[in-house]
Protein backbone atom coordinates (compact mmCIF):
# COMPACT_ATOMS: atom_id res chain seq x y z
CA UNK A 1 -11.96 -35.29 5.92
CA UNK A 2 -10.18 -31.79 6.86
CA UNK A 3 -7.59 -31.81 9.23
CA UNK A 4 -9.04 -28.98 11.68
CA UNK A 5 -12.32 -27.30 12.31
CA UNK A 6 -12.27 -23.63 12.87
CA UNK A 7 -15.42 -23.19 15.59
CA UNK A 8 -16.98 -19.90 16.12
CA UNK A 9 -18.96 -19.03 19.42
CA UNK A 10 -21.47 -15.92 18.41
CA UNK A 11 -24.05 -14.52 20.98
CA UNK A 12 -25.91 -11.76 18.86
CA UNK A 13 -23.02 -11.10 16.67
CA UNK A 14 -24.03 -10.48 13.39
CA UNK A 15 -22.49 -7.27 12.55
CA UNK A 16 -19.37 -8.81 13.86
CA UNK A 17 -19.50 -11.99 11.85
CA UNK A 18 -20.56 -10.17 8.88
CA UNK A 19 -17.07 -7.77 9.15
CA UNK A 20 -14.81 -11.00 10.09
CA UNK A 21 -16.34 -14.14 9.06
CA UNK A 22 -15.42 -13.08 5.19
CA UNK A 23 -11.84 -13.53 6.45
CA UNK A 24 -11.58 -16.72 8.11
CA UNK A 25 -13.93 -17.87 4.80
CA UNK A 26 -11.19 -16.71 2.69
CA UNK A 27 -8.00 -17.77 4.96
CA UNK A 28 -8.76 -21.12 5.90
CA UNK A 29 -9.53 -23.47 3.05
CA UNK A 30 -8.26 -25.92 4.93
CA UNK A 31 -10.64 -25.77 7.52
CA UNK A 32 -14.69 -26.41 8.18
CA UNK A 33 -15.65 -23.51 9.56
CA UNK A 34 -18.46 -23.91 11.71
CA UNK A 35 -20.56 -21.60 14.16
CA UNK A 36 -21.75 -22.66 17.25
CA UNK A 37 -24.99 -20.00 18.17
CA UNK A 38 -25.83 -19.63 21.75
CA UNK A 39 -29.60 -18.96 21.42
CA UNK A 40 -28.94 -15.30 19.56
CA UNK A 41 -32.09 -13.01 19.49
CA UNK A 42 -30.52 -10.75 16.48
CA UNK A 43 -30.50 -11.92 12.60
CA UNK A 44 -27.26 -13.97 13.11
CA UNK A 45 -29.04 -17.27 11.77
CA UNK A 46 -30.51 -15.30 8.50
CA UNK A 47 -27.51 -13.50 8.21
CA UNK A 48 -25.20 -16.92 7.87
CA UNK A 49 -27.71 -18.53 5.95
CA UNK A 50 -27.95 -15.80 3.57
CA UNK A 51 -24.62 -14.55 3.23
CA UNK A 52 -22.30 -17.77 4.06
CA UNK A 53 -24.20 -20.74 3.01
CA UNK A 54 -20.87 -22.93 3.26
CA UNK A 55 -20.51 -22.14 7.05
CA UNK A 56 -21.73 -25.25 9.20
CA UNK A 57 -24.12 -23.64 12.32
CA UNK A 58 -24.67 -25.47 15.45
CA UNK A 59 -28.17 -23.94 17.30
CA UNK A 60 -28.41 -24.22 21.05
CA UNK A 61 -31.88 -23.03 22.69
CA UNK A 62 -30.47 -21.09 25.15
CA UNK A 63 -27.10 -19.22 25.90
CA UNK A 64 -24.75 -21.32 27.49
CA UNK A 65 -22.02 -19.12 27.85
CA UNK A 66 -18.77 -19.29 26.82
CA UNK A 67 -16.79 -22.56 28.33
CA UNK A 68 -20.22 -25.03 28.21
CA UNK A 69 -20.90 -23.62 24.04
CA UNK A 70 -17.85 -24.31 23.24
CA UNK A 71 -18.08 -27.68 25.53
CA UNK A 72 -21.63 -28.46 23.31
CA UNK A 73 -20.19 -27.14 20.17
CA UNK A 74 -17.30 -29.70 20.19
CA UNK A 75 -19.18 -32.67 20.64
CA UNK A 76 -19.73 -33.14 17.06
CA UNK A 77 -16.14 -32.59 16.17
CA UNK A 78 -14.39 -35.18 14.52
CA UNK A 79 -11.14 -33.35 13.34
CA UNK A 80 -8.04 -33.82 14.50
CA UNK A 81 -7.78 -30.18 15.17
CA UNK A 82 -10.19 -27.77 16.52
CA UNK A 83 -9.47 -24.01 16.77
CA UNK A 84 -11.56 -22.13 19.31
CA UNK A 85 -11.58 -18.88 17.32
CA UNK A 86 -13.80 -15.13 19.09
CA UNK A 87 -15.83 -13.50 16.42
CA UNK A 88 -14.40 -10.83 16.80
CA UNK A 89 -10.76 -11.99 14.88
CA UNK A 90 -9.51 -11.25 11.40
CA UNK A 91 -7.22 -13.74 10.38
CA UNK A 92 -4.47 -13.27 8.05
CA UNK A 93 -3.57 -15.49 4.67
CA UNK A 94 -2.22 -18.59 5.93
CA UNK A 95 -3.13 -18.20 8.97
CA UNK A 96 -3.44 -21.90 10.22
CA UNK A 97 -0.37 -22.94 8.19
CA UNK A 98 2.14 -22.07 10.74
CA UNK A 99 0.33 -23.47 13.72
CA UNK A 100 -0.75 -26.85 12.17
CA UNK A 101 2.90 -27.54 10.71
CA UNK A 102 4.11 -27.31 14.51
CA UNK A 103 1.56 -29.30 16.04
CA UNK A 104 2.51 -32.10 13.28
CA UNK A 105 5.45 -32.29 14.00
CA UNK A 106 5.27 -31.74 17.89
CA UNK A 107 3.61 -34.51 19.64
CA UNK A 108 4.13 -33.37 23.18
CA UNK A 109 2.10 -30.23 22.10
CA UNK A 110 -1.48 -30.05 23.19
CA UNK A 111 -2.56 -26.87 21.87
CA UNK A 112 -1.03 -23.54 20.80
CA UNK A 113 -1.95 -20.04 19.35
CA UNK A 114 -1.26 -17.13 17.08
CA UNK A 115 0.32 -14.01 18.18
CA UNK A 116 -2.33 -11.68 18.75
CA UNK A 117 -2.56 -7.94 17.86
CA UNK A 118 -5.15 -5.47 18.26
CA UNK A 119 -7.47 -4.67 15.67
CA UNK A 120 -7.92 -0.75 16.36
CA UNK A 121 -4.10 -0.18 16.74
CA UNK A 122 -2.56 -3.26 14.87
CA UNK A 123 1.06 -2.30 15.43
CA UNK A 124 0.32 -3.40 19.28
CA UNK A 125 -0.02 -6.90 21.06
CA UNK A 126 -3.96 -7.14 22.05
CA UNK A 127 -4.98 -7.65 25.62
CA UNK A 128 -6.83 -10.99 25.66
CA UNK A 129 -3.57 -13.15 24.61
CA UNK A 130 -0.67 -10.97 23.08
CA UNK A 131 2.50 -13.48 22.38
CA UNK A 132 1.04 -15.98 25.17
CA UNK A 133 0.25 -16.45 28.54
CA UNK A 134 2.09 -17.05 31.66
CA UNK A 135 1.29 -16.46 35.48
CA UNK A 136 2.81 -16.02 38.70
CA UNK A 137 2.87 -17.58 41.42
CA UNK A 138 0.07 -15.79 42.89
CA UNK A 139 -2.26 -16.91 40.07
CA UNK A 140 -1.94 -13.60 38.19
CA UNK A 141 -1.88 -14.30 34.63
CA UNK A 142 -0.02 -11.96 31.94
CA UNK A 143 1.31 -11.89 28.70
CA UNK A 144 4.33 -11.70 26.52
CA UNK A 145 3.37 -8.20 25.53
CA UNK A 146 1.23 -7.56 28.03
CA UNK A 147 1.46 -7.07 32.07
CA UNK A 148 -1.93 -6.11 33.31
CA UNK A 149 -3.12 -3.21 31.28
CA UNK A 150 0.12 -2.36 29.49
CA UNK A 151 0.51 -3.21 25.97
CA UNK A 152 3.46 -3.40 24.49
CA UNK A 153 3.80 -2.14 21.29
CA UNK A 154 5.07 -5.41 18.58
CA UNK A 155 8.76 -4.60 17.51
CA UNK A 156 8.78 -8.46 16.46
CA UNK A 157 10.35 -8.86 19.73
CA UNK A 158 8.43 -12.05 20.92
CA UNK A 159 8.14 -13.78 17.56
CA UNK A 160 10.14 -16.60 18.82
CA UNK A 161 7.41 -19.67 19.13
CA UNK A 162 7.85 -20.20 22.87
CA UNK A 163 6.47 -22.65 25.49
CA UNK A 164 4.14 -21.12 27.49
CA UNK A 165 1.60 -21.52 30.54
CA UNK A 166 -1.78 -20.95 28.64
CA UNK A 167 -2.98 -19.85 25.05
CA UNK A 168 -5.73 -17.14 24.44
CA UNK A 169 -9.46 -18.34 24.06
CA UNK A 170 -9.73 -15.93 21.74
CA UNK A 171 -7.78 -18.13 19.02
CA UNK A 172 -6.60 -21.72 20.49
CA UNK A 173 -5.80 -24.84 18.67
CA UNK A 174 -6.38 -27.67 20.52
CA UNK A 175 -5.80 -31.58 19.40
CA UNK A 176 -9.49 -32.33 19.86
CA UNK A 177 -9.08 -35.62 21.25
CA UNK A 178 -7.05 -34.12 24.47
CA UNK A 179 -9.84 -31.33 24.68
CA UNK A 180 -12.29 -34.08 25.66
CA UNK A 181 -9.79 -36.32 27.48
CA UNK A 182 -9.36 -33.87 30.13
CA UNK A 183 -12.70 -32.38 29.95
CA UNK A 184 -13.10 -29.50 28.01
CA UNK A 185 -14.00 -26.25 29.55
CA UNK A 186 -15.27 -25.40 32.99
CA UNK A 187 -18.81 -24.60 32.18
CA UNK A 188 -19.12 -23.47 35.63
CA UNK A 189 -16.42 -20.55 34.99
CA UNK A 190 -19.42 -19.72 32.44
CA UNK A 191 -16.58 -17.11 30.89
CA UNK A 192 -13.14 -15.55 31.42
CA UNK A 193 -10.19 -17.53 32.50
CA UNK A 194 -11.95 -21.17 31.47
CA UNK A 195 -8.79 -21.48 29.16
CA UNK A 196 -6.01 -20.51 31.71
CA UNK A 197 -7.70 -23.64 33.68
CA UNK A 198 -7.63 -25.72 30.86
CA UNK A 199 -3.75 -25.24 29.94
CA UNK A 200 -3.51 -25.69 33.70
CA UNK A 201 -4.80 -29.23 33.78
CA UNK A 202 -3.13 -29.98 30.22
CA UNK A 203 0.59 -28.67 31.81
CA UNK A 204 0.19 -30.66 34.84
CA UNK A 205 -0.32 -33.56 32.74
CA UNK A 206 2.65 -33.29 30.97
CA UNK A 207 1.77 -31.78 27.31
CA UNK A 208 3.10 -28.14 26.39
CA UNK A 209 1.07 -25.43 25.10
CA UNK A 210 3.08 -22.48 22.40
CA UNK A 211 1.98 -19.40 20.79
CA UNK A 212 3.37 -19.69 17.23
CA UNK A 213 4.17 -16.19 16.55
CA UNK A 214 4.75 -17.11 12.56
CA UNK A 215 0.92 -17.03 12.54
CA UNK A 216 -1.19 -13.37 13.05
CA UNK A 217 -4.44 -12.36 13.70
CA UNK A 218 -6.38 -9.35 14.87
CA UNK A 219 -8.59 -9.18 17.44
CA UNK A 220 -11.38 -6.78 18.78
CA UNK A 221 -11.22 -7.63 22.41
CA UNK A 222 -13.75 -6.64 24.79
CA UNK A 223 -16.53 -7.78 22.57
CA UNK A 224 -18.82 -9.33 24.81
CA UNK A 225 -18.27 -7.28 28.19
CA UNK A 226 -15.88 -3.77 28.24
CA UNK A 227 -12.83 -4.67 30.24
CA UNK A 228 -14.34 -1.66 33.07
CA UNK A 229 -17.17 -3.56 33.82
CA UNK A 230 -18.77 -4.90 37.40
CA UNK A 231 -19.70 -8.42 35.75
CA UNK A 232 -16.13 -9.22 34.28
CA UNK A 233 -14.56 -8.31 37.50
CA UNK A 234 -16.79 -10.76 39.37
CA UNK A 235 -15.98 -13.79 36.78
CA UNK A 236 -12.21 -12.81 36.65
CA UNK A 237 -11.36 -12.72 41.00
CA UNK A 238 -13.94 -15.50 41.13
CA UNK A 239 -12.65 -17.88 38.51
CA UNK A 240 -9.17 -17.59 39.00
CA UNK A 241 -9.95 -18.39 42.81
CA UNK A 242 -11.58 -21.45 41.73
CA UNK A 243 -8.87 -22.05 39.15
CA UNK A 244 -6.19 -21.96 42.30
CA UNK A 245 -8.30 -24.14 44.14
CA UNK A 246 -8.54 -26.50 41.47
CA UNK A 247 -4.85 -27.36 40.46
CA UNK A 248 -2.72 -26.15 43.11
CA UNK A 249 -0.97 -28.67 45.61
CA UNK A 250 -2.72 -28.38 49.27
CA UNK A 251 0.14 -27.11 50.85
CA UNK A 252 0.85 -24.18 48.16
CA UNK A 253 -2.77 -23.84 47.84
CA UNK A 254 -3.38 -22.83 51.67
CA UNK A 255 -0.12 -20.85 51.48
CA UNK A 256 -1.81 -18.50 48.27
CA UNK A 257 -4.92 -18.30 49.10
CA UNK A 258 -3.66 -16.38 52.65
CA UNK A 259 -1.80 -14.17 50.48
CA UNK A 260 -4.77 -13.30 47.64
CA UNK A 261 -6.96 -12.98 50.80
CA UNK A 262 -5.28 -9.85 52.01
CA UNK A 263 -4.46 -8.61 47.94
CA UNK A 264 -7.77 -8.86 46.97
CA UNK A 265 -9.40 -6.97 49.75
CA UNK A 266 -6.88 -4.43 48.95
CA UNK A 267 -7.91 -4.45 45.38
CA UNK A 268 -11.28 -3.33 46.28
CA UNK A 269 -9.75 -0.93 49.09
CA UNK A 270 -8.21 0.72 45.71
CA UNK A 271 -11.18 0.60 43.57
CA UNK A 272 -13.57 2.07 46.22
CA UNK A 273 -10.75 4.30 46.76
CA UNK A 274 -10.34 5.52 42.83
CA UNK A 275 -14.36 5.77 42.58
CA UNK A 276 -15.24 1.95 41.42
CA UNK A 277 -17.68 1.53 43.76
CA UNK A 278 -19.39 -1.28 41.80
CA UNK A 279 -15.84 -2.97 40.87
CA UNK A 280 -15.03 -2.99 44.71
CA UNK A 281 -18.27 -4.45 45.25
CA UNK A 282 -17.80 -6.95 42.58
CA UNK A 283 -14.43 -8.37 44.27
CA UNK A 284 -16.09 -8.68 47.62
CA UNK A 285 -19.21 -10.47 45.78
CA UNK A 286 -16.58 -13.02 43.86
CA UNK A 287 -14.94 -13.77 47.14
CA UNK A 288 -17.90 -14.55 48.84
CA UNK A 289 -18.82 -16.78 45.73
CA UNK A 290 -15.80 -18.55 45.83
CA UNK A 291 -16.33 -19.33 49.47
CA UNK A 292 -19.30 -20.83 48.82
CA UNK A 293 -19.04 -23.05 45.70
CA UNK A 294 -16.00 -23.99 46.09
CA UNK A 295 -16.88 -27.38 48.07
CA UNK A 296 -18.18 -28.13 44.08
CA UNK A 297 -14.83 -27.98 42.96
CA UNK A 298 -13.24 -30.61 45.02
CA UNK A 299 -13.77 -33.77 42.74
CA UNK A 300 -11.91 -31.98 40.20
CA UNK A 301 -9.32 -31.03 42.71
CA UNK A 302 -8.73 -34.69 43.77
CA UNK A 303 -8.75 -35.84 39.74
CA UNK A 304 -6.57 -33.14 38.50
CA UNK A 305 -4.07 -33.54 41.72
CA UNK A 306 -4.13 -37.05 40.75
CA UNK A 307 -3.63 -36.84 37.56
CA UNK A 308 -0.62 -34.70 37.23
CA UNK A 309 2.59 -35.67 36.43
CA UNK A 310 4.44 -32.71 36.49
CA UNK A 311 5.31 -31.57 39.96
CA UNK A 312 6.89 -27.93 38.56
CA UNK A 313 5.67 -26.35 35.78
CA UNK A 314 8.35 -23.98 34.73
CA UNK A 315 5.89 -21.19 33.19
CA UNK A 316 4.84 -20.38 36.03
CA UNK A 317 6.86 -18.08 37.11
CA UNK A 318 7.76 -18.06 41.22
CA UNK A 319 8.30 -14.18 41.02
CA UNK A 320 5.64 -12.18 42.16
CA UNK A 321 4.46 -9.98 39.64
CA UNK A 322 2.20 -7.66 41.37
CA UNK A 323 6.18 -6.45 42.89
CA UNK A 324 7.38 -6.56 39.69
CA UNK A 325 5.27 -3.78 37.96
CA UNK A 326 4.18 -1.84 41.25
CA UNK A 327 7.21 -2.08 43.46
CA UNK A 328 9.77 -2.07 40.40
CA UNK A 329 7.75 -0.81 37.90
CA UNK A 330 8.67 -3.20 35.29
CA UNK A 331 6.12 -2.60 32.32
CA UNK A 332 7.35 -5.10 30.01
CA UNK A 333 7.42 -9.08 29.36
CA UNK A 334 11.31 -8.78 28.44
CA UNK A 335 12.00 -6.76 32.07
CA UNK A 336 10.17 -9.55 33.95
C-alpha cells in the first residue's frame, strides 16, 4: 500500500485537469492519485477516463462543495497520508518528498504544506497560502508572503519550514487518521476558510501544523470564484464569524466579536463607499447569516472548547493587523 493519497476536488474542470493533472501524474509516483468529482456537467469523467486511465475517480451525484467533497472523498482513504491538492496546482519533481520526510519524522505534526507561488507570475508567493498561514487576534488570517492583497515577491526569504497557524487548502497534507478524528471539514462553511477552522481545532488540541518550504508548487488561484466577487465575500465574513464562534474562549469570544461588529460594518461603509455596492451588500448579508445559524454551531463550540489543550496558541498573533498595514503601513510578513 502507498504511503499517501494525493485527492483532487474538480467541479467542471477539465481544461484545468487536462493542463495540471499530467504533473502531479508525473511528480508523485509515490502517491494514488485520485479525483473526487462533485457532480461535473462538462467532459471531466471522459476526459480522465480517456486521457488518465491510472487516476482513481470518486463520482458524487450532486455538488457538495468544497469542505463536505473533500469530507465524502476521504472516506475511502486508507493511507496514512492524504494531500488535499486544488486542480488548479502544478507540482514540481519531488514534490511530496520534502513534506512526507518531515511528517515521518515529526509526530507532533498534524499536517503541513508546500510553499506556494503563483502560476502567472511564479517569482511571487500566491494568494491562497504563500509560505503559511497565521492570524490575528481579530480572526484576520494572512500569510508569510502575503498581508491581505499584497504579495510579496519570493527572495527565498521564508524558506525556513516554520510552525504555523493553518496550511492552504489548496495543497495540505494531513495524517488521515487525525482528519477524521477531529472531523474533517465544516461542510457547512461549504467553501473558503473550512481549513483555517480545521488547523484551528487541530492547534487547540495540541498538534502543529508547518509549511515545508523545501517543497514548491504553483497555483492558479481564484479558480472557482474571482477574488472580486459578491459570493466569496459572503462565505469569507460569514465563515470566519462562525470560525470565531467556534474555537474562541467565551470571554475572548464576546470581547472580538464587539470589535468585528463595528470593523465589519465599516468594511462595507468602504466598499459602498469605493463603488462595491454588491460587496457591501454581501458583508451585511454574511452578518445577518451568522446571526442566525450560529445557534448550529454551539455543539461544536462546547466539543472543541472541551477538547483543547492548549490554552495559547502562539501563531496567533495578539497584534492587530488591520493597524499594522493601515495605521503603519507594514506590507510585509518580515515587518509584522
Amino acid at each position: 500500500m502507498k504511503q499517501i493519497s494525493v485527492v483532487i476536488l474538480n467541479w467542471n474542470g477539465a481544461a484545468m485537469m487536462r493542463r495540471f493533472l499530467p504533473s502531479v501524474v508525473k511528480c508523485s509516483p509515490e502517491a494514488d492519485i485520485v479525483v473526487a468529482d462533485n457532480a461535473s456537467t462538462d467532459d471531466s469523467l471522459q476526459m480522465l477516463a480517456d486521457e488518465f486511465p491510472e487516476v482513481k475517480t470518486v463520482v458524487f451525484d450532486k455538488n457538495y462543495g468544497f469542505a463536505e467533497g473533500y469530507n465524502r472523498a476521504l472516506e475511502s482513504i486508507t493511507t496514512p497520508y492524504v494531500l488535499l491538492l486544488n486542480n488548479d496546482v502544478e507540482v514540481t519533481p519531488s514534490w511530496l518528498q520534502p513534506l512526507l520526510t518531515f511528517m515521518d519524522s515529526h509526530p507532533e505534526a498534524a499536517a503541513c504544506q508546500p510553499k506556494l507561488l503563483s502560476e502567472s507570475q511564479r517569482d511571487r508567493f500566491e494568494y491562497a497560502g504563500a509560505c503559511g498561514g497565521f492570524i490575528d487576534w481579530l480572526g484576520y488570517p494572512y500569510c508569510r508572503g502575503r498581508l491581505f492583497s499584497e504579495v510579496e515577491q519570493d527572495q527565498g526569504q521564508y524558506d525556513e519550514p516554520l510552525s504555523v497557524f493553518w496550511a492552504t487548502g489548496a495543497a495540505l497534507l494531513i495524517r488521515t487518521a487525525l482528519y477524521k478524528e477531529v472531523g474533517g471539514l465544516d461542510a457547512r462553511f461549504f467553501a473558503h476558510q473550512e481549513e483555517i477552522d480545521l488547523c484551528w481545532r487541530l492547534k487547540s488540541r495540541g498538534h502543529t501544523i508547518w509549511c515545508i518550504p523545501q517543497s514548491t508548487v504553483y497555483h492558479v488561484g481564484g479558480g472557482t470564484l474571482n477574488q472580486s466577487n459578491p459570493r466569496k465575500t459572503f462565505l469569507n465574513f460569514r465563515n470566519n464569524l462562525l470560525m470565531l464562534y467556534k474555537n474562541l474562549p467565551q470571554g475572548e469570544l464576546q470581547y472580538v466579536l464587539i470589535w468585528r461588529y463595528f470593523l465589519d460594518h465599516l468594511a462595507a461603509l468602504k466598499m459602498l463607499l469605493t463603488g462595491q455596492a454588491d460587496e457591501a451588500r454581501a458583508v451585511r448579508q454574511a452578518r445577518r447569516e451568522f446571526n442566525r445559524i450560529s445557534n448550529q454551531f454551539e455543539a461544536d463550540r462546547q466539543r472543541n472548547i472541551h477538547s483543547a489543550t492548549v490554552e495559547n496558541i502562539p501563531e496567533i498573533h495578539r497584534s492587530s493587523l488591520l493597524w499594522a498595514f493601515y495605521g503603519l503601513r507594514k506590507r510585509k510578513y518580515s515587518q509584522l
